[in-house]
N, C-alpha and C. Protein backbone atom coordinates (compact mmCIF):
# COMPACT_ATOMS: atom_id res chain seq x y z
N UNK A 1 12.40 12.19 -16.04
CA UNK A 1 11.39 12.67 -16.98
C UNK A 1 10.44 11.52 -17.32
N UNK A 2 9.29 11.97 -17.29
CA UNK A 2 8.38 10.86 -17.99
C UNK A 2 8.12 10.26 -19.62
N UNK A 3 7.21 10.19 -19.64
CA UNK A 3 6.88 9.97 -21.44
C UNK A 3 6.09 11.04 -21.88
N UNK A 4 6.23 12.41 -21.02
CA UNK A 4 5.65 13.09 -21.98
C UNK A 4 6.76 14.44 -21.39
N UNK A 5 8.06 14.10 -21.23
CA UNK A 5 9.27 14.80 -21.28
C UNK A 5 8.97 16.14 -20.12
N UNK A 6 7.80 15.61 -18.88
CA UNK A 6 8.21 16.41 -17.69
C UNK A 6 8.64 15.85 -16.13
N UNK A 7 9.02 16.61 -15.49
CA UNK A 7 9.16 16.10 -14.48
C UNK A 7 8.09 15.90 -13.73
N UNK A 8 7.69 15.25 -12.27
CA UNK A 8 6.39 15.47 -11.53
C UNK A 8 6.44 16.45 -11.02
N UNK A 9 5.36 16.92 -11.21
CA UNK A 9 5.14 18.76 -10.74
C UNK A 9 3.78 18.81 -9.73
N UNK A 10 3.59 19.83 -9.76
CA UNK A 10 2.07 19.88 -8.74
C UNK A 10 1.20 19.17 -9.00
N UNK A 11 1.01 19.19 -10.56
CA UNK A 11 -0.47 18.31 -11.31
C UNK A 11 -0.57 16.73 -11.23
N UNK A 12 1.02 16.06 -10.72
CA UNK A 12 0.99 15.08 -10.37
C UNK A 12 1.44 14.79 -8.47
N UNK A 13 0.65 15.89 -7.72
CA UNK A 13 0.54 15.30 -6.04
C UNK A 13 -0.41 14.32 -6.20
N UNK A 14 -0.37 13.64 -5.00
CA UNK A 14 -1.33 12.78 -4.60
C UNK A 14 -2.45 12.77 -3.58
N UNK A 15 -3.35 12.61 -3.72
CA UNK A 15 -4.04 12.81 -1.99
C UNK A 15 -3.73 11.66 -1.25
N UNK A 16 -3.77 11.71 -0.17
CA UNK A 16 -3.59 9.93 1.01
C UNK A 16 -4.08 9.32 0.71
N UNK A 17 -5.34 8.99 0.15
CA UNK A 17 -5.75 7.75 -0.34
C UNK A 17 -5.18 7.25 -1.25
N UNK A 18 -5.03 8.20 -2.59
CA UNK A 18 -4.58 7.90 -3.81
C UNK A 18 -3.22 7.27 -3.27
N UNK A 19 -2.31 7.99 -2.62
CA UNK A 19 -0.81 7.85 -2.55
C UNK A 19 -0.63 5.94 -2.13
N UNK A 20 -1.61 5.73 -0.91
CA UNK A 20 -1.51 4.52 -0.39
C UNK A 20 -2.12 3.52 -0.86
N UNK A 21 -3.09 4.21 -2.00
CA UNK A 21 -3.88 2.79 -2.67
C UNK A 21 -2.83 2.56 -4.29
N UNK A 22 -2.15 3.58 -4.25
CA UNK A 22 -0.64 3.31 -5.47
C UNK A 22 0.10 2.39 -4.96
N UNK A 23 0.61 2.41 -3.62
CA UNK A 23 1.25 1.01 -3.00
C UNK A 23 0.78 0.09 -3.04
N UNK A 24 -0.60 -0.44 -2.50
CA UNK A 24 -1.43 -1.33 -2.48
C UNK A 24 -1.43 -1.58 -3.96
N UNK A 25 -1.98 -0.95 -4.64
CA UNK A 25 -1.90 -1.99 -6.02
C UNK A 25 -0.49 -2.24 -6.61
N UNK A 26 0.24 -1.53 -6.12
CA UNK A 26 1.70 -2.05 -7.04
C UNK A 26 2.30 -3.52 -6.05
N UNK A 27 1.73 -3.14 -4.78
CA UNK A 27 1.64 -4.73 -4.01
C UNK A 27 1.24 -5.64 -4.63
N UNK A 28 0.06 -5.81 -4.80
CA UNK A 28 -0.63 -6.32 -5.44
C UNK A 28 0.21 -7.27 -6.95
N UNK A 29 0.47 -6.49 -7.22
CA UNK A 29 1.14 -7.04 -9.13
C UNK A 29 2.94 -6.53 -8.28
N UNK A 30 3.40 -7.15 -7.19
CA UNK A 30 4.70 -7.07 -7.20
C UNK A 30 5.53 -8.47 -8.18
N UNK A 31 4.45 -9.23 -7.90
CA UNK A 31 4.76 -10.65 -8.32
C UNK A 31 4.54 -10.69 -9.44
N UNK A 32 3.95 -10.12 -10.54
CA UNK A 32 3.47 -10.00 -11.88
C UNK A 32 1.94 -10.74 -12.05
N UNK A 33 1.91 -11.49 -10.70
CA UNK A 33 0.29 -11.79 -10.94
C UNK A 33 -0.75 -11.36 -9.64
N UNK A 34 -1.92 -10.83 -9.76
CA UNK A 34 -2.74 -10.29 -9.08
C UNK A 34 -3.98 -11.92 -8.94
N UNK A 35 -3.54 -12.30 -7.29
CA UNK A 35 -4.02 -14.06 -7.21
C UNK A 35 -5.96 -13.57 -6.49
N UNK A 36 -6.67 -14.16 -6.59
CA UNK A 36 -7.79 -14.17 -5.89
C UNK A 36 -7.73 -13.77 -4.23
N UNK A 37 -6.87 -14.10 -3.75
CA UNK A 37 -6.65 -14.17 -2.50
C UNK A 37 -6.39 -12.20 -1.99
N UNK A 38 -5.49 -12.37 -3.35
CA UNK A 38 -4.86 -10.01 -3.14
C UNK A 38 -6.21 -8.81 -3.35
N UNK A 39 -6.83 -9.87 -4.07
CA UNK A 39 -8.34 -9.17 -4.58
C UNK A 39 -9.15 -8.68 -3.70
N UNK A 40 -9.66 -10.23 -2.47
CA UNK A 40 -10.10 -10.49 -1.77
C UNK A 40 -9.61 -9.51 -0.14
N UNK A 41 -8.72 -9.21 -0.36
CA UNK A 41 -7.83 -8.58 1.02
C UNK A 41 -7.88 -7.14 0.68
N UNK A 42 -7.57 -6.90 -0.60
CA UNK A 42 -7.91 -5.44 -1.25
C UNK A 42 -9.28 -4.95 -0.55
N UNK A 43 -10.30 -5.82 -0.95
CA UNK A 43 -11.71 -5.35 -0.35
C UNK A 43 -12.37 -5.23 0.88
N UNK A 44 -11.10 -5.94 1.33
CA UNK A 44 -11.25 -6.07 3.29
C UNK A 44 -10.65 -4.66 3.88
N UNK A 45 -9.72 -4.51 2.66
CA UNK A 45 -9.16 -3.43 3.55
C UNK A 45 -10.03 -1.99 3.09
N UNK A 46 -10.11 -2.07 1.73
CA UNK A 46 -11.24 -0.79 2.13
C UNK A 46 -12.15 -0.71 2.97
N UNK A 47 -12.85 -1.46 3.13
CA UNK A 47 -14.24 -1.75 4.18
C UNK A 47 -13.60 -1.34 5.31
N UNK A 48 -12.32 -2.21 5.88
CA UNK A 48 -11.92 -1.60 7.21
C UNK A 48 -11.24 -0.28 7.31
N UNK A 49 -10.37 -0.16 6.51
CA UNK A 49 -9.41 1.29 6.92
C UNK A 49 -9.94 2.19 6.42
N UNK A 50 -10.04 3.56 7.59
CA UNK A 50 -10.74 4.30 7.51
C UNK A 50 -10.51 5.67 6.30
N UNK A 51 -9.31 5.78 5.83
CA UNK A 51 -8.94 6.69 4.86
C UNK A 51 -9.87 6.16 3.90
N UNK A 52 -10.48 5.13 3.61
CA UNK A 52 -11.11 5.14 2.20
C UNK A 52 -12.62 4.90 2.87
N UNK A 53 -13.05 5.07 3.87
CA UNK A 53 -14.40 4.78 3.92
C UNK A 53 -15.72 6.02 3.23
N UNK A 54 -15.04 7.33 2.78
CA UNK A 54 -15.96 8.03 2.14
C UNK A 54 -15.44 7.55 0.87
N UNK A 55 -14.92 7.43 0.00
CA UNK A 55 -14.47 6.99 -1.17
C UNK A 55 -15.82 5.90 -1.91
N UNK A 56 -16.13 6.35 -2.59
CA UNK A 56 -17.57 5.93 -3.60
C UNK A 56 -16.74 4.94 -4.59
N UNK A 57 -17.54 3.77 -5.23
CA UNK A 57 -16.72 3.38 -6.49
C UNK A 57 -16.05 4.18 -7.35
N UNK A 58 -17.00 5.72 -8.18
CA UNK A 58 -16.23 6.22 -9.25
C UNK A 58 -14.83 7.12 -8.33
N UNK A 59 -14.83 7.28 -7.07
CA UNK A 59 -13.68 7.57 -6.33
C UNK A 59 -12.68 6.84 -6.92
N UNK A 60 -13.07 5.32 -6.17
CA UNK A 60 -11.77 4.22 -6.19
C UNK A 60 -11.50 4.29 -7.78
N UNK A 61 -12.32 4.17 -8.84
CA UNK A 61 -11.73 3.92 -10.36
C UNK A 61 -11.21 4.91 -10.84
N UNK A 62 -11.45 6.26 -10.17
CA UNK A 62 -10.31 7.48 -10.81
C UNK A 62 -9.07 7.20 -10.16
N UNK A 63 -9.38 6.57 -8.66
CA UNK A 63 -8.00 6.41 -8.01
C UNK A 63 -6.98 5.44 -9.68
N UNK A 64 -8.35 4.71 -9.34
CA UNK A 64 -7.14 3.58 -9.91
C UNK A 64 -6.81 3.92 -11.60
N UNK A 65 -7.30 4.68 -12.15
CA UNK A 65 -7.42 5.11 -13.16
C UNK A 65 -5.88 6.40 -13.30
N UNK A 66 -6.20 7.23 -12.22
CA UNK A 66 -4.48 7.82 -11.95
C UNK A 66 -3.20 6.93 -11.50
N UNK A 67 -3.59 5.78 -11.04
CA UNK A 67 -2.55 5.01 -10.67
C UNK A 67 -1.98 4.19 -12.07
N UNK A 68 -3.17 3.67 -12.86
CA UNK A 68 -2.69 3.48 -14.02
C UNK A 68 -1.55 4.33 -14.99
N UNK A 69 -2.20 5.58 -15.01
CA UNK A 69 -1.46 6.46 -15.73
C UNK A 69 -0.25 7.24 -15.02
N UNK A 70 -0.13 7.32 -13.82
CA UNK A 70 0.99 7.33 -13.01
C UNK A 70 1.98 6.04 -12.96
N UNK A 71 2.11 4.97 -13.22
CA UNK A 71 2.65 3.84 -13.54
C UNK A 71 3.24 3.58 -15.06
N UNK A 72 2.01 4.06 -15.78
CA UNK A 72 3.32 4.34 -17.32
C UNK A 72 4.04 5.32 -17.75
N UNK A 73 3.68 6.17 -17.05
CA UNK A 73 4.69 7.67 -16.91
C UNK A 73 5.60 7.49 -16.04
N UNK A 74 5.69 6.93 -14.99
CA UNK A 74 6.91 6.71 -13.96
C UNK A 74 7.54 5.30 -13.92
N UNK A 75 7.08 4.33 -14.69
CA UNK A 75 7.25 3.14 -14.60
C UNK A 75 7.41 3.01 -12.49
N UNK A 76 6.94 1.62 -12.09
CA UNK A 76 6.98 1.43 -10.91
C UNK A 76 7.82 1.62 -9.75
N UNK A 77 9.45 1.86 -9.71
CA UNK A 77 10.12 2.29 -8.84
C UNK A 77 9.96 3.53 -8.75
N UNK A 78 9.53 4.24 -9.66
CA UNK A 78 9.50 5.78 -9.53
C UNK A 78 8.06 6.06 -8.51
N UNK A 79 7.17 5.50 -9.47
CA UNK A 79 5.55 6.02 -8.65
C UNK A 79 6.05 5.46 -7.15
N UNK A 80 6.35 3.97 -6.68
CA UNK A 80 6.82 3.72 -5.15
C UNK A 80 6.74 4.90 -4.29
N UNK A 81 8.53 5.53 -4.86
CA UNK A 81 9.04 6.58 -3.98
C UNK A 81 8.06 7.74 -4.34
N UNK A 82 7.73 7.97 -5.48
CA UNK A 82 6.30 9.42 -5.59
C UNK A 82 5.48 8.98 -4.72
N UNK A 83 4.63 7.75 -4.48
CA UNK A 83 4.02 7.62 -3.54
C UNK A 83 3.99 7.70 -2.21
N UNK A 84 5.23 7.20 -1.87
CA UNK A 84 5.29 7.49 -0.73
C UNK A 84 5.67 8.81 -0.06
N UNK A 85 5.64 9.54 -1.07
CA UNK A 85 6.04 11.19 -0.45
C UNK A 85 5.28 11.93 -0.37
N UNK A 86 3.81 11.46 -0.51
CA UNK A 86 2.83 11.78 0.23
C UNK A 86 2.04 10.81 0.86
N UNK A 87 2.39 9.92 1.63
CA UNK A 87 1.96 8.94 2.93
C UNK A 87 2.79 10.66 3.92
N UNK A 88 1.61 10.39 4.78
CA UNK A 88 1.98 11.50 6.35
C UNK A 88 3.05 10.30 7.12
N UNK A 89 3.73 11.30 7.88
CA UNK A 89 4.75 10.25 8.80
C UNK A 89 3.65 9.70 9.56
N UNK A 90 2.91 10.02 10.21
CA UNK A 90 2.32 9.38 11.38
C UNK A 90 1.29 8.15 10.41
N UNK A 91 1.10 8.11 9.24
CA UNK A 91 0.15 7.02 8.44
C UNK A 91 1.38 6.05 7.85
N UNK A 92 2.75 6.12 7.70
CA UNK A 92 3.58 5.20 7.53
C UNK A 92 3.68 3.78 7.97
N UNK A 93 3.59 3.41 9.18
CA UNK A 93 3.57 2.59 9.80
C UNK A 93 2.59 1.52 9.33
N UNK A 94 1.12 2.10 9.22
CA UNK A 94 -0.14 1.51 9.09
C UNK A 94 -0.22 1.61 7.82
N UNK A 95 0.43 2.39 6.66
CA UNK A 95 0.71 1.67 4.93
C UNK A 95 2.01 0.90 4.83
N UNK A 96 2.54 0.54 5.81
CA UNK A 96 3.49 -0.68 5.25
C UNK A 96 2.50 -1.95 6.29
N UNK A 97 2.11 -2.00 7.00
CA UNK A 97 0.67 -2.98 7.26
C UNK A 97 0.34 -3.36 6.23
N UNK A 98 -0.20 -2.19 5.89
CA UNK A 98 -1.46 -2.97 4.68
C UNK A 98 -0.79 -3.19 3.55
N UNK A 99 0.08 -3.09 2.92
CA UNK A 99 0.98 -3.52 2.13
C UNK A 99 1.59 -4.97 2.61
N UNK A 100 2.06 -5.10 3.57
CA UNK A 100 2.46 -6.52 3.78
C UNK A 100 1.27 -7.43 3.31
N UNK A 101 0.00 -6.95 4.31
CA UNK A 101 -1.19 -7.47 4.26
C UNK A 101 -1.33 -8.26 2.87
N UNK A 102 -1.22 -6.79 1.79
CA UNK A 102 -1.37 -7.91 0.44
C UNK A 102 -0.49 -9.16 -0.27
N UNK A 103 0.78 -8.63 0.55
CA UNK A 103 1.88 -9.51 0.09
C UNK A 103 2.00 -10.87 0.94
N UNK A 104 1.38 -10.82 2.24
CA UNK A 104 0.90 -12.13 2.76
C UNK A 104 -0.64 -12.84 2.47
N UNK A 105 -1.56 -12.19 1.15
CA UNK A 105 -2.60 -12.52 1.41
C UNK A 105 -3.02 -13.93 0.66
N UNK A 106 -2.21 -14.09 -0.18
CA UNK A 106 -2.28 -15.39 -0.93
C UNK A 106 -1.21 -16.41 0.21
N UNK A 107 -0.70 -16.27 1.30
CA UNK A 107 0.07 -17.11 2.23
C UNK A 107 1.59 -17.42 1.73
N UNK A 108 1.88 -16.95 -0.01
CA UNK A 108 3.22 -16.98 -0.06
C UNK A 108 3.98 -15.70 -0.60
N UNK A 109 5.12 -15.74 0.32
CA UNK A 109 5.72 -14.24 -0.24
C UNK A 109 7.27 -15.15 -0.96
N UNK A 110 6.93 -14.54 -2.26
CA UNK A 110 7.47 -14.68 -3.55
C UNK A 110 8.86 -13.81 -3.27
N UNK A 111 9.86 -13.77 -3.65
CA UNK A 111 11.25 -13.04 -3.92
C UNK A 111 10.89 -11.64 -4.18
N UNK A 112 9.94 -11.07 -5.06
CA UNK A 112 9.87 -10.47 -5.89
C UNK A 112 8.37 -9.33 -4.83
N UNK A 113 7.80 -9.97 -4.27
CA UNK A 113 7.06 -9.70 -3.52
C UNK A 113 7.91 -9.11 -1.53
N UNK A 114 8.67 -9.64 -1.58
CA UNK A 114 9.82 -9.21 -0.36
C UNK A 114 10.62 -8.16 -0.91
N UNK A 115 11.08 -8.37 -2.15
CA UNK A 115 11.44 -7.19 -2.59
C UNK A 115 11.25 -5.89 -2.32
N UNK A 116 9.95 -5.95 -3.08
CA UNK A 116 9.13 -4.65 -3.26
C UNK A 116 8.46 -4.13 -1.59
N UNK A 117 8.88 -4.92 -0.67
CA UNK A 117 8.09 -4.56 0.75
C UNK A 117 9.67 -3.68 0.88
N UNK A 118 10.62 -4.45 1.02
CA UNK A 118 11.60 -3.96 1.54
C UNK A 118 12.02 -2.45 1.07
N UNK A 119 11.33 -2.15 -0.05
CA UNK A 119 11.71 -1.09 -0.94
C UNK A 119 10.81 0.15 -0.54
N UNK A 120 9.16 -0.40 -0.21
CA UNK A 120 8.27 0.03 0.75
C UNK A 120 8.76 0.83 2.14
N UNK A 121 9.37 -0.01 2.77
CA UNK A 121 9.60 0.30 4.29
C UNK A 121 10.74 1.58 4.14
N UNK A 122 11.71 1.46 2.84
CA UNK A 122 12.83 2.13 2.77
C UNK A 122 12.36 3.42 2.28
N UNK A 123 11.23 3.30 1.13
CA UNK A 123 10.57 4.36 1.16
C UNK A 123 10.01 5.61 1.93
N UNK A 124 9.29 4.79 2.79
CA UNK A 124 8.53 5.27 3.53
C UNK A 124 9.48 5.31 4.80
N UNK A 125 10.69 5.10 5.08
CA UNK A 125 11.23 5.69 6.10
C UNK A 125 11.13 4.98 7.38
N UNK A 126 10.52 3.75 7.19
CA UNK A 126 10.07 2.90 8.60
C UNK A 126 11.31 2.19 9.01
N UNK A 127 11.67 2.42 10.19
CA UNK A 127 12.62 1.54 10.72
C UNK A 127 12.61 0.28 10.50
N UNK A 128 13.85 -0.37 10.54
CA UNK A 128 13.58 -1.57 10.13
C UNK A 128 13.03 -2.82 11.52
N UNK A 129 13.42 -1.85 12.58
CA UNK A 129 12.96 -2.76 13.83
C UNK A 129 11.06 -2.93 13.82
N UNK A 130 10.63 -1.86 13.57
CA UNK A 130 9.05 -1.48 13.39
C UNK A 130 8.67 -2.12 12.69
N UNK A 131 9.00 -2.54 11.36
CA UNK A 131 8.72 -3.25 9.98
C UNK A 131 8.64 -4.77 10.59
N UNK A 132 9.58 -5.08 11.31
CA UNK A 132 9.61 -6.81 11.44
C UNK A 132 8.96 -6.63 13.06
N UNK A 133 8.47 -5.61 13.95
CA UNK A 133 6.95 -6.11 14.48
C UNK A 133 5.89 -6.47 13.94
N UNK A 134 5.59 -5.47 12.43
CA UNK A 134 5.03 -5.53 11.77
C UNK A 134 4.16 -6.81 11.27
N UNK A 135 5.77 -7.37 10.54
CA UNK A 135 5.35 -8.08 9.78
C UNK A 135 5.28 -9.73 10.53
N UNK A 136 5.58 -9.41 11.84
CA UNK A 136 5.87 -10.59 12.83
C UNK A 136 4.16 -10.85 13.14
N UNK A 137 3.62 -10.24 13.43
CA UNK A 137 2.60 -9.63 14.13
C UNK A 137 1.27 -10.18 13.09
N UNK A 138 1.63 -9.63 11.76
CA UNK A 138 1.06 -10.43 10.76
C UNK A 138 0.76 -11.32 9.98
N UNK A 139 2.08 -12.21 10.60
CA UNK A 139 2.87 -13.71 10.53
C UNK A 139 1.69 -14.47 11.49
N UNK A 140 1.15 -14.23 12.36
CA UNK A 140 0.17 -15.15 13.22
C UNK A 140 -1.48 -14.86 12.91
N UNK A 141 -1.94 -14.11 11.87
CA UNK A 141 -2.58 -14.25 10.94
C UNK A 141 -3.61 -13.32 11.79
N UNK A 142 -2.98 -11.94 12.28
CA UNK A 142 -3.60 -10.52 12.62
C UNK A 142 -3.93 -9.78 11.25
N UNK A 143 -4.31 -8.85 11.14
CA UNK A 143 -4.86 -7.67 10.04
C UNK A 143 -4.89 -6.33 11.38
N UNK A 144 -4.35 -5.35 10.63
CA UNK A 144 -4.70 -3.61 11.03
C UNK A 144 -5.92 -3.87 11.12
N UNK A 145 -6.10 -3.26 12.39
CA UNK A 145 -7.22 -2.78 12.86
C UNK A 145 -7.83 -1.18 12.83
N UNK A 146 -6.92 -0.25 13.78
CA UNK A 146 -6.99 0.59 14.01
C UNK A 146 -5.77 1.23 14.41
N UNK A 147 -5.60 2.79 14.02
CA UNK A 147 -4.19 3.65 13.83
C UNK A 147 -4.76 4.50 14.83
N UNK A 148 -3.83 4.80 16.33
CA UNK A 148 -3.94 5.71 17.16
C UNK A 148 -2.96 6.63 17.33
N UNK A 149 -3.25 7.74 18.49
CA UNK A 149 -1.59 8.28 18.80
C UNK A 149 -0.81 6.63 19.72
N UNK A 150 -1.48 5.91 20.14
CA UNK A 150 -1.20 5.19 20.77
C UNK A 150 -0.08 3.86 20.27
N UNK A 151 -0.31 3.80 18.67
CA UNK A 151 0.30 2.56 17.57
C UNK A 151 -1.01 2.42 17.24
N UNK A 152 -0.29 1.47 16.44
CA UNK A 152 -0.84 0.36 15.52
C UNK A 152 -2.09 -0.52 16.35
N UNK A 153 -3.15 -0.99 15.81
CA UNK A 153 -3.64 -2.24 16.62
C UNK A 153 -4.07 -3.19 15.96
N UNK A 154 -3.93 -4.64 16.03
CA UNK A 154 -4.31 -5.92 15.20
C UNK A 154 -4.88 -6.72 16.05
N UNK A 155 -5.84 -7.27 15.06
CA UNK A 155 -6.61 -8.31 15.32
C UNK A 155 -6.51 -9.79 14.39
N UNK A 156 -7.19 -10.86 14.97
CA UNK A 156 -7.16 -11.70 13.93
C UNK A 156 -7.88 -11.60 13.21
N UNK A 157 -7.36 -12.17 11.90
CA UNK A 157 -8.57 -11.63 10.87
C UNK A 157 -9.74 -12.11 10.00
N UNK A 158 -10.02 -13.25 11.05
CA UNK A 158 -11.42 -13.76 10.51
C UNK A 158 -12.44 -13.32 11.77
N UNK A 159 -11.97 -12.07 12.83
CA UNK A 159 -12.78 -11.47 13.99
C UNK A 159 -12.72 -9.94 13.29
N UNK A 160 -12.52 -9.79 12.02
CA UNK A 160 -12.66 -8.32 11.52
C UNK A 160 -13.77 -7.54 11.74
């Protein structure tokens, strides 16, 4: 139950953007601080990934404006798993990307920041062999590129 004594019901689904930009910002503040560097990668990734390229500013601030208020009603392990139960299977893969993305974007991953990935991947159902291509892949300082039937594709990411 939340803080206003219901369960999540229809009025709280998510659309795909919303659902995956709830991860992304709870990425973001896994560590309790949101560094210049998470800010900076936040804005790369809208520009690049294509789920948010119609998304207008007052889009993104209702997003983030339901994510707010979905976060004190569910406190954060809850919204996680709400969130991720509307990521599509076939967009899984490419939101634990961009989630690492933020959690490698300041160059250190914090306890607390591995955590919350690991909790991510478990969420969202990603194998754990997939997860550490993933995050291997992102270890040599690639970024998501593009989501096919084909996989995943990365590039380095000062050739974005």
């Amino acid at each position: 139950m939340g803080i206003f004594g219901r369960k999540p019901g229809k009025a709280d689904s998510l659309e795909p953007h919303e659902a995956v930009l709830s991860l992304l910002f709870l990425a973001m503040t896994s560590d309790g601080l949101v560094q210049t560097e998470e800010r900076k990668r936040l804005r790369q990734i809208l520009q690049r990934v294509r789920l948010f390229h119609r998304l207008d500013p007052e889009d993104l601030e209702r997003a983030r404006s339901r994510f707010r208020l979905l976060r004190a009603e569910y406190g954060r392990k809850r919204l996680l798993d709400h969130a991720a139960r509307f990521v599509a299977p076939e967009a899984r893969a490419a939101t634990y990307a961009l989630v690492l993305e933020l959690v490698l974007a300041d160059g250190v991953i914090k306890d607390t920041e591995a955590e919350y990935a690991e909790k991510v991947r478990r969420a969202l159902r990603l194998p754990e062999q997939d997860a550490r291509k993933i995050f291997h892949t992102l270890q040599t300082g690639c970024v998501l590129t593009n989501v096919s039937e084909g996989g995943l594709t990365f590039a380095p990411a000062d050739k974005e």
